[in-house]
N, C-alpha and C. Protein backbone atom coordinates (compact mmCIF):
# COMPACT_ATOMS: atom_id res chain seq x y z
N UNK A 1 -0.11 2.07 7.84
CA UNK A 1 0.02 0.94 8.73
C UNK A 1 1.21 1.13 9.68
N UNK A 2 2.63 1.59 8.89
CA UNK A 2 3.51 1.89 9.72
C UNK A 2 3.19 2.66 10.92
N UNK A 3 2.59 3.62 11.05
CA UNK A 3 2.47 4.63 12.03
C UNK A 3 1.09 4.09 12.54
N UNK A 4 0.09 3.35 12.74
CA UNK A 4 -0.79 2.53 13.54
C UNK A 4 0.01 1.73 14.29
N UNK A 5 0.51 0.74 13.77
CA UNK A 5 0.98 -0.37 14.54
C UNK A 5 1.62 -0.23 15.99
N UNK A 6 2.79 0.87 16.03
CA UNK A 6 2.90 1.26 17.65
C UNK A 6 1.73 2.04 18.29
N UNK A 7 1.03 2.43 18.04
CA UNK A 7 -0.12 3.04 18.58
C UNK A 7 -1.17 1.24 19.50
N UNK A 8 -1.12 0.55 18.07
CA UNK A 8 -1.67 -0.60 18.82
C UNK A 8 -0.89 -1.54 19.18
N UNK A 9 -0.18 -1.68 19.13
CA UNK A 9 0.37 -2.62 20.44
C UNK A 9 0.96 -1.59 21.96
N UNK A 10 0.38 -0.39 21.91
CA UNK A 10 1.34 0.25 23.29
C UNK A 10 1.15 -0.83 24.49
N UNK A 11 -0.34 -1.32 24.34
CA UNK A 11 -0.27 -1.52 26.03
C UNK A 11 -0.61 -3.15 25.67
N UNK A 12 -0.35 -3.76 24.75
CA UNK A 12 -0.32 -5.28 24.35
C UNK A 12 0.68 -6.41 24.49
N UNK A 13 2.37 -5.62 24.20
CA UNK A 13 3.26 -6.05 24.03
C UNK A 13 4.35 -5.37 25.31
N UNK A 14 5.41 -6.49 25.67
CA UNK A 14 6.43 -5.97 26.68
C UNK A 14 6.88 -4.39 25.93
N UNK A 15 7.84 -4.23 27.19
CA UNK A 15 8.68 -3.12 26.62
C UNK A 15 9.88 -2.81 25.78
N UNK A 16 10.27 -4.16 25.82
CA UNK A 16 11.60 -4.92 24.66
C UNK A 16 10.90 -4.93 23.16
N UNK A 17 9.67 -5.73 23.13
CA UNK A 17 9.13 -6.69 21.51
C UNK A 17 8.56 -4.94 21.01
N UNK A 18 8.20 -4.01 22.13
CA UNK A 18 7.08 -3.12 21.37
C UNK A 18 8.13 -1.94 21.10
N UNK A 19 9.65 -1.57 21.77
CA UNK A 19 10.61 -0.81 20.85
C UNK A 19 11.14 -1.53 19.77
N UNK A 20 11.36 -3.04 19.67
CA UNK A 20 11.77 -3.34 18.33
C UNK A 20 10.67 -3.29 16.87
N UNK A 21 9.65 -3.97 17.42
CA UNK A 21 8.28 -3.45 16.69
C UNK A 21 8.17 -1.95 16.19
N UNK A 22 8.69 -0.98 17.01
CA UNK A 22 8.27 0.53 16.40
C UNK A 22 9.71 0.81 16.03
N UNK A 23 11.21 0.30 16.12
CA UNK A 23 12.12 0.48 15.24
C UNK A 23 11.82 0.14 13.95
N UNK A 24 10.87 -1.18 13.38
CA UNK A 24 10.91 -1.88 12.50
C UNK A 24 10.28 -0.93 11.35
N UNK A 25 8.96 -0.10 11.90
CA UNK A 25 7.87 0.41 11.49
C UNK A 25 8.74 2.39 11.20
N UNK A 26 9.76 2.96 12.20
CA UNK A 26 10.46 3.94 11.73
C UNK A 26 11.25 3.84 10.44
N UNK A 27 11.65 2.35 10.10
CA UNK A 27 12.81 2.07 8.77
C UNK A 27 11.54 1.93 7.75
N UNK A 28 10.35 1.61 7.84
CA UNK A 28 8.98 1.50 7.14
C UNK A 28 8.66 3.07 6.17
N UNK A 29 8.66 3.85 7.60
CA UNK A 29 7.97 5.16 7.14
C UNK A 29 10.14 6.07 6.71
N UNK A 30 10.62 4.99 6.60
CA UNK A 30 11.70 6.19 6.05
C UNK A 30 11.54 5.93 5.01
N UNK A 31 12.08 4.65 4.37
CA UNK A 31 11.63 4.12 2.91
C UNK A 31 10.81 4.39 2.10
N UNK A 32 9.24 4.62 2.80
CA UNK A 32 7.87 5.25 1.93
C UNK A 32 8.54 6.31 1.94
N UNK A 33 8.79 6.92 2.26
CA UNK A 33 8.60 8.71 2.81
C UNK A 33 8.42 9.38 1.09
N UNK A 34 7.75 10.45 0.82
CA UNK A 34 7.97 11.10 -0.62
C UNK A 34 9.45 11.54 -1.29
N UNK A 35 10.24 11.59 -0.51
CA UNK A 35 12.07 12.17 -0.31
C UNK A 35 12.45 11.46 1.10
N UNK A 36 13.71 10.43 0.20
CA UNK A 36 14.36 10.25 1.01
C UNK A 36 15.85 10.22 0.80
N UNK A 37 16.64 10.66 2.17
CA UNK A 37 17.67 11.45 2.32
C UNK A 37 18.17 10.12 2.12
N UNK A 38 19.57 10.08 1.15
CA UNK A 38 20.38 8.71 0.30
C UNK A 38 21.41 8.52 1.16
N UNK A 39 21.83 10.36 2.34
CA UNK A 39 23.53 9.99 3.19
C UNK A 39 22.74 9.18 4.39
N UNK A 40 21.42 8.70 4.75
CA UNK A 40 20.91 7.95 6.15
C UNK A 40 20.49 6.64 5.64
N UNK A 41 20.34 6.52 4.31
CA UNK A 41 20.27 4.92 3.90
C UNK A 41 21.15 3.84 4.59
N UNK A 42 22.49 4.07 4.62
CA UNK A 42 23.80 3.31 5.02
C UNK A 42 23.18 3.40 6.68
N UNK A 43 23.17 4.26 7.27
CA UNK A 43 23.16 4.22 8.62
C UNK A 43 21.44 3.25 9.12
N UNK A 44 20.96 3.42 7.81
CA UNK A 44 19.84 2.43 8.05
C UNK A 44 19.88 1.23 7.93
N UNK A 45 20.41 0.78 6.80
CA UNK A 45 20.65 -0.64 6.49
C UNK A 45 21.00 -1.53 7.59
N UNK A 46 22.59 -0.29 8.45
CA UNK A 46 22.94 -0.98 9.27
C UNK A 46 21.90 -0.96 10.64
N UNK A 47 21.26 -0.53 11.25
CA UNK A 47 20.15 -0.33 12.02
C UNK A 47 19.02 -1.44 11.77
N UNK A 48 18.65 -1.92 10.27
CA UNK A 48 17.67 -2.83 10.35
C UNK A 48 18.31 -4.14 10.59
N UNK A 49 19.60 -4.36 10.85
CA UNK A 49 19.79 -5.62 11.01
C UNK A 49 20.06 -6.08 12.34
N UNK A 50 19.95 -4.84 13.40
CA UNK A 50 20.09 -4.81 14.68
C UNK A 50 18.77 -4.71 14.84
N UNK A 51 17.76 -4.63 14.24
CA UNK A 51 15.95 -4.50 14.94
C UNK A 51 15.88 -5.56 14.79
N UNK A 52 16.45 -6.59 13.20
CA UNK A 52 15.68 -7.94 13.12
C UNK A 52 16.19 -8.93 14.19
N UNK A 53 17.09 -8.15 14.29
CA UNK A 53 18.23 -9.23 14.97
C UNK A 53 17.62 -9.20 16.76
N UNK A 54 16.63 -8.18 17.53
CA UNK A 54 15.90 -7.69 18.07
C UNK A 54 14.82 -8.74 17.77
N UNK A 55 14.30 -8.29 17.03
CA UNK A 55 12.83 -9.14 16.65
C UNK A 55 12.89 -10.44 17.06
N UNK A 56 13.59 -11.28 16.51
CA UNK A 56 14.44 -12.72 16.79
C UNK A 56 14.07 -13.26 17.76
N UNK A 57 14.94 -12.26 18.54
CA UNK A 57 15.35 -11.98 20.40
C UNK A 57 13.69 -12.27 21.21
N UNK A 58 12.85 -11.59 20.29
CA UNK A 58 11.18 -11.77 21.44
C UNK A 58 10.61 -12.23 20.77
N UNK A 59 10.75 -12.89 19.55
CA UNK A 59 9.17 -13.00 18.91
C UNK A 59 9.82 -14.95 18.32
N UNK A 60 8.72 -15.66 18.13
CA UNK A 60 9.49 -17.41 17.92
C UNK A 60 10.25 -17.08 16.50
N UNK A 61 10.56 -18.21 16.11
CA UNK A 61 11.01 -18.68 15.02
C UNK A 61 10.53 -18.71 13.83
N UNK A 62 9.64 -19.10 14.34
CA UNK A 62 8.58 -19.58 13.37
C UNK A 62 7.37 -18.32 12.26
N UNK A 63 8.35 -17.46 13.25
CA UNK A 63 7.64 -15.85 12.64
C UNK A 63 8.41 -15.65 10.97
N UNK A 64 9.59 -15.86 11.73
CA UNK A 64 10.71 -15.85 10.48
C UNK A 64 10.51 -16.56 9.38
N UNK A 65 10.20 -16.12 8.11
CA UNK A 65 10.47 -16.65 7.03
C UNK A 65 11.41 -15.72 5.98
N UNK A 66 11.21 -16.20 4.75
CA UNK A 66 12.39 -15.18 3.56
C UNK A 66 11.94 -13.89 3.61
N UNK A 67 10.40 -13.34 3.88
CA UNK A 67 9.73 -12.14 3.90
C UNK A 67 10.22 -11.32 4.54
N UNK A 68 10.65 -11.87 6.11
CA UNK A 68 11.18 -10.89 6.95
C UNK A 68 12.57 -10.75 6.77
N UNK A 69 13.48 -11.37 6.04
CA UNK A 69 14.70 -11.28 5.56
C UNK A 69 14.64 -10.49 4.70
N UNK A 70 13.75 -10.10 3.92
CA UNK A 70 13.83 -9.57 2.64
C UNK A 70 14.20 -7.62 3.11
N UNK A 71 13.55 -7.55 3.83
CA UNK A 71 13.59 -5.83 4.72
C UNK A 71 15.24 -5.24 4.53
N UNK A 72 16.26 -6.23 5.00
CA UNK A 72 17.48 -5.82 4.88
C UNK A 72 17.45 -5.38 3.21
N UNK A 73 17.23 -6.05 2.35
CA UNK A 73 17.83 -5.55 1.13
C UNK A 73 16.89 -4.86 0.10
N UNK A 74 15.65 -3.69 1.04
CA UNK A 74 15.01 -3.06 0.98
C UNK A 74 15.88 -1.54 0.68
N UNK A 75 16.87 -1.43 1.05
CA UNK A 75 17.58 -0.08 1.28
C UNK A 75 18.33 0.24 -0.11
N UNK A 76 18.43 -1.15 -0.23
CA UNK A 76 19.70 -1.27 -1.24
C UNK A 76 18.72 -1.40 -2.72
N UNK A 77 17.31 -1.63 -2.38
CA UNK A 77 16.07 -1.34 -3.70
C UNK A 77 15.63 0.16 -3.96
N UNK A 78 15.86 0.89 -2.63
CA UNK A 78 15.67 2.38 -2.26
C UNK A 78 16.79 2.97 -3.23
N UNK A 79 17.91 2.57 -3.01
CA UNK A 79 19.08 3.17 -3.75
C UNK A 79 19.19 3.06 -5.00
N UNK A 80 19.05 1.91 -5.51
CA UNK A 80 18.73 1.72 -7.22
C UNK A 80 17.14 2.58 -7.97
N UNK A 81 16.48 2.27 -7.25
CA UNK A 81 15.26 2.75 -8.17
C UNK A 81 14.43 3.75 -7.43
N UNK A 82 14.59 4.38 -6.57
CA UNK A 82 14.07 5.82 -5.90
C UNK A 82 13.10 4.96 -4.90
N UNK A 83 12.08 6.16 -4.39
CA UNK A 83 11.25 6.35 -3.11
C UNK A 83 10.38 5.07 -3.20
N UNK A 84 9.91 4.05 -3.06
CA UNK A 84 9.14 2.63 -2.96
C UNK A 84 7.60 3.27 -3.06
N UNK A 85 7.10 4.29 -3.00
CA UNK A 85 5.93 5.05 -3.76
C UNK A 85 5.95 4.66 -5.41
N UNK A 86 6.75 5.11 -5.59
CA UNK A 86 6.75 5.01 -7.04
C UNK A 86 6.35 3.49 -7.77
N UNK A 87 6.77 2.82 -7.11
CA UNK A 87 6.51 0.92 -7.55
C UNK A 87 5.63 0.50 -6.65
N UNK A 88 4.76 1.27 -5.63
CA UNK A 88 3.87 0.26 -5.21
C UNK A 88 2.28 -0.39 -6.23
N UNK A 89 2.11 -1.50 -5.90
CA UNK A 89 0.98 -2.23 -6.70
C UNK A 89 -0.31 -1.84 -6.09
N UNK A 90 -0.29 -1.50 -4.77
CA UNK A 90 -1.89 -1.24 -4.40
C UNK A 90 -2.94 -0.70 -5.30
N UNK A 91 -2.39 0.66 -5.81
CA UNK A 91 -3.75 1.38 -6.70
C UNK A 91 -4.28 0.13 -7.45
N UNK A 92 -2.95 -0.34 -8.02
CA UNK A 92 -3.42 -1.17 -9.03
C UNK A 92 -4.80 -2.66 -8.50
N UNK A 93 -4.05 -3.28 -6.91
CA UNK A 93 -4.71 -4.37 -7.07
C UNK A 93 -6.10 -3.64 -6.41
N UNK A 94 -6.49 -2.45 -5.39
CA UNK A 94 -7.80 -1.74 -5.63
C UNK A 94 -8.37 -2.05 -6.65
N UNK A 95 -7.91 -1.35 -8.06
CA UNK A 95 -8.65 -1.01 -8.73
C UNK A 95 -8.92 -2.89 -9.71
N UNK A 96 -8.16 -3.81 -9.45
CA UNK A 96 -8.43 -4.62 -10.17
C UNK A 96 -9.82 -5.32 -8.72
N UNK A 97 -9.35 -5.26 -7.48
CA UNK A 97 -11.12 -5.28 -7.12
C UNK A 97 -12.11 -4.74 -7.32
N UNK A 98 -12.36 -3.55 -7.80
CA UNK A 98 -12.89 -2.98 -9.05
C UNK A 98 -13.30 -3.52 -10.00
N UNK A 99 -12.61 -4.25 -10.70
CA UNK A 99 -12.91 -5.16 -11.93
C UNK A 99 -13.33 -6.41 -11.87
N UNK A 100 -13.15 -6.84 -10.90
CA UNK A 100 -13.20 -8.16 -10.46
C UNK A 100 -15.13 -8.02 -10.13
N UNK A 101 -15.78 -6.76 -9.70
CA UNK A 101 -16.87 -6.86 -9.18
C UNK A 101 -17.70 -6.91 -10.04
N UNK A 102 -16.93 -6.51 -11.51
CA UNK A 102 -17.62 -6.61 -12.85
C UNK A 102 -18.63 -7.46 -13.09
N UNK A 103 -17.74 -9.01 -12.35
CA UNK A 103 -18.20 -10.28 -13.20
C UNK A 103 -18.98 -10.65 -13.10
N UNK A 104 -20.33 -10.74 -13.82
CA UNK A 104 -21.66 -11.66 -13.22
C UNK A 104 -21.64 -12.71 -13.83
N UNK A 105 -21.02 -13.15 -15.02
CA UNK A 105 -21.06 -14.56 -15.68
C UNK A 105 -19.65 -15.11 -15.54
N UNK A 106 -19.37 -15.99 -14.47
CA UNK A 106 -17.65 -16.61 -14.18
C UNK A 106 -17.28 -17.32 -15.42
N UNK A 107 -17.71 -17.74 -16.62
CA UNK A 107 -17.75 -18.77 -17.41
C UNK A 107 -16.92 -17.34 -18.43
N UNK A 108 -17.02 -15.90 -18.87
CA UNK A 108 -16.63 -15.02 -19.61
C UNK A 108 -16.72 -13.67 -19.14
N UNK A 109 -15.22 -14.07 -17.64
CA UNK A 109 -15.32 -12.48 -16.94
C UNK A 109 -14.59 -11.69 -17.94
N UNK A 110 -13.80 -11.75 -18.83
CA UNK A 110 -13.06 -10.74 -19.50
C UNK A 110 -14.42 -9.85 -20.09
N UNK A 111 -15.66 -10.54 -20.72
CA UNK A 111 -16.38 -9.91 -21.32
C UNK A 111 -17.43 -9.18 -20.53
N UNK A 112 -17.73 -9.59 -19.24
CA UNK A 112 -18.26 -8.85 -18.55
C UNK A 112 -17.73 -7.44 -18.14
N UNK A 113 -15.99 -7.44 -17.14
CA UNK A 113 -15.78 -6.59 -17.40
C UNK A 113 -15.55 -5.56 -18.29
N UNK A 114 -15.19 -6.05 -20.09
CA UNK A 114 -15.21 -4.94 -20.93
C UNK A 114 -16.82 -4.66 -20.79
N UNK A 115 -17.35 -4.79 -21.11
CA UNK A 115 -18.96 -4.27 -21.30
C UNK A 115 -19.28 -3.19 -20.03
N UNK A 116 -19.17 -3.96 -18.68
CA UNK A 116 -19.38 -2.80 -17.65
C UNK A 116 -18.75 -1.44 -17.45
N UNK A 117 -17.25 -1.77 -18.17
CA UNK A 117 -16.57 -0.61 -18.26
C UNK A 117 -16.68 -0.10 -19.07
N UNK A 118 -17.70 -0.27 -20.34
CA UNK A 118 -17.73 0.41 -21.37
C UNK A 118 -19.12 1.45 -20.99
N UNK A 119 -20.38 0.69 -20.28
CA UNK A 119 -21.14 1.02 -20.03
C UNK A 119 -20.93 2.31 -19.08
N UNK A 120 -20.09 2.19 -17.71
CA UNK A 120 -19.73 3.04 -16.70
C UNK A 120 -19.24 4.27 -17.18
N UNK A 121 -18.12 4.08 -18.83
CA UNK A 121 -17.35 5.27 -19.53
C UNK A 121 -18.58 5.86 -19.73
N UNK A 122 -19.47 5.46 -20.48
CA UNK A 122 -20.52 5.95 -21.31
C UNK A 122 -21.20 6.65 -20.32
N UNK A 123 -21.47 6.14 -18.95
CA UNK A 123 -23.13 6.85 -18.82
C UNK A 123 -21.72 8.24 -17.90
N UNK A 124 -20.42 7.86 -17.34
CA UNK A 124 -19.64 9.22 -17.02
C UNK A 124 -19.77 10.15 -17.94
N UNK A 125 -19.74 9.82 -18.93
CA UNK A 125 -19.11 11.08 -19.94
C UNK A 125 -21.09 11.38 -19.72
N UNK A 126 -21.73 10.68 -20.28
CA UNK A 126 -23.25 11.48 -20.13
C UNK A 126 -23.45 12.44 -19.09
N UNK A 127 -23.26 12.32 -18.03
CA UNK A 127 -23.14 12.59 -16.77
C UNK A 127 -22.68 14.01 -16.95
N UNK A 128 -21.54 13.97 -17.30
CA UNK A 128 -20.33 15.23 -17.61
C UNK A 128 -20.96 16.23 -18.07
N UNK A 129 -21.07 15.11 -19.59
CA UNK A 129 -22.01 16.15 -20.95
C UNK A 129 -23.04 17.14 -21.11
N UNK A 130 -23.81 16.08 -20.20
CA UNK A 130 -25.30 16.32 -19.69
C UNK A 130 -25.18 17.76 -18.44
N UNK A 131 -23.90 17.74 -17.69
CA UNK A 131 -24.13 18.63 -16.13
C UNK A 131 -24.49 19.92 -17.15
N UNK A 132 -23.98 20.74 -17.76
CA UNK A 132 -24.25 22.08 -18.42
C UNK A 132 -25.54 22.12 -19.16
N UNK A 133 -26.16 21.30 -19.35
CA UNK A 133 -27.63 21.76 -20.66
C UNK A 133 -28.23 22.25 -18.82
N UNK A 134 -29.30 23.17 -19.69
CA UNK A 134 -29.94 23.29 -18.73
C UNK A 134 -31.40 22.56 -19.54
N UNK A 135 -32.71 22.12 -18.56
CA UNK A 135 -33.65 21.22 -19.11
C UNK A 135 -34.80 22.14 -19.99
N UNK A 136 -35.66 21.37 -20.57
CA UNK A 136 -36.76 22.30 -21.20
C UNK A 136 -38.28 21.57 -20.22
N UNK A 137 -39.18 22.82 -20.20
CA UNK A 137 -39.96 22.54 -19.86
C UNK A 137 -40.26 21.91 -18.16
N UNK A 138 -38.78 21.92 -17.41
CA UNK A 138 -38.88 21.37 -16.54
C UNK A 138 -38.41 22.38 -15.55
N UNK A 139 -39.09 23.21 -14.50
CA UNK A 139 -38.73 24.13 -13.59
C UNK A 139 -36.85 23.18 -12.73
N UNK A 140 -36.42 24.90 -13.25
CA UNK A 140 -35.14 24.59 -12.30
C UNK A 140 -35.11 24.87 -11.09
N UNK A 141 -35.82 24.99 -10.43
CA UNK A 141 -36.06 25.14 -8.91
C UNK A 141 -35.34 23.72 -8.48
């Protein structure tokens, strides 16, 4: 998303809102990054409070809530517990839409999903089991 977002707003937004917008989205992709360098954290921290402080400047008020405050003390979560890869929830909430598609009876989704996922293990591993036999009686052509 980081690296879309200036792509789409190039020709949407002034030339003020769409460099603070793609400052916002460079402190984005430093934070993800797989390795990140710990002596440019400090020089970042101080940098995101001059983008928000930017942001402010073009975009209402009303944009602002605790969410967008929260970014400043993003650096200082980078520094305690490593690269923000490591703690993201996505795979997880994917895969719980995944589970969620389980449910055909809303009255006992826990039991729907165990059953479908028991069923899905089962016919994988068949699948698996099954790729090496070769068949009888049935041309392998």
């Amino acid at each position: 998303m980081q690296q879309l977002l200036p792509v789409a707003i190039h020709f949407v937004l002034e030339k003020p809102a769409k460099y603070a917008i793609t400052r916002l989205c460079v402190f984005f992709n430093a934070i993800c990054a797989k390795t990140v360098d710990v002596s440019k954290l400090d020089k970042l921290e101080e940098d995101v409070v001059v983008t928000l402080c930017l942001l402010e400047k073009y975009f209402p008020p009303s944009l602002f809530d605790i969410m967008v405050h929260l970014v400043v003390h993003l650096f200082r979560e980078v520094r305690l517990c490593g690269p923000v890869y490591f703690r993201w929830m996505y795979p997880f909430e994917r895969y719980m839409k995944v589970l969620k598609g389980y449910v055909q009876n809303r009255t006992r989704p826990e039991g729907c999903i165990a059953e479908r996922y028991i069923a899905e293990e089962a016919v994988e591993f068949c699948i698996e089991h099954l790729s090496d036999v070769s068949t009888v009686r049935v041309p392998s052509s």
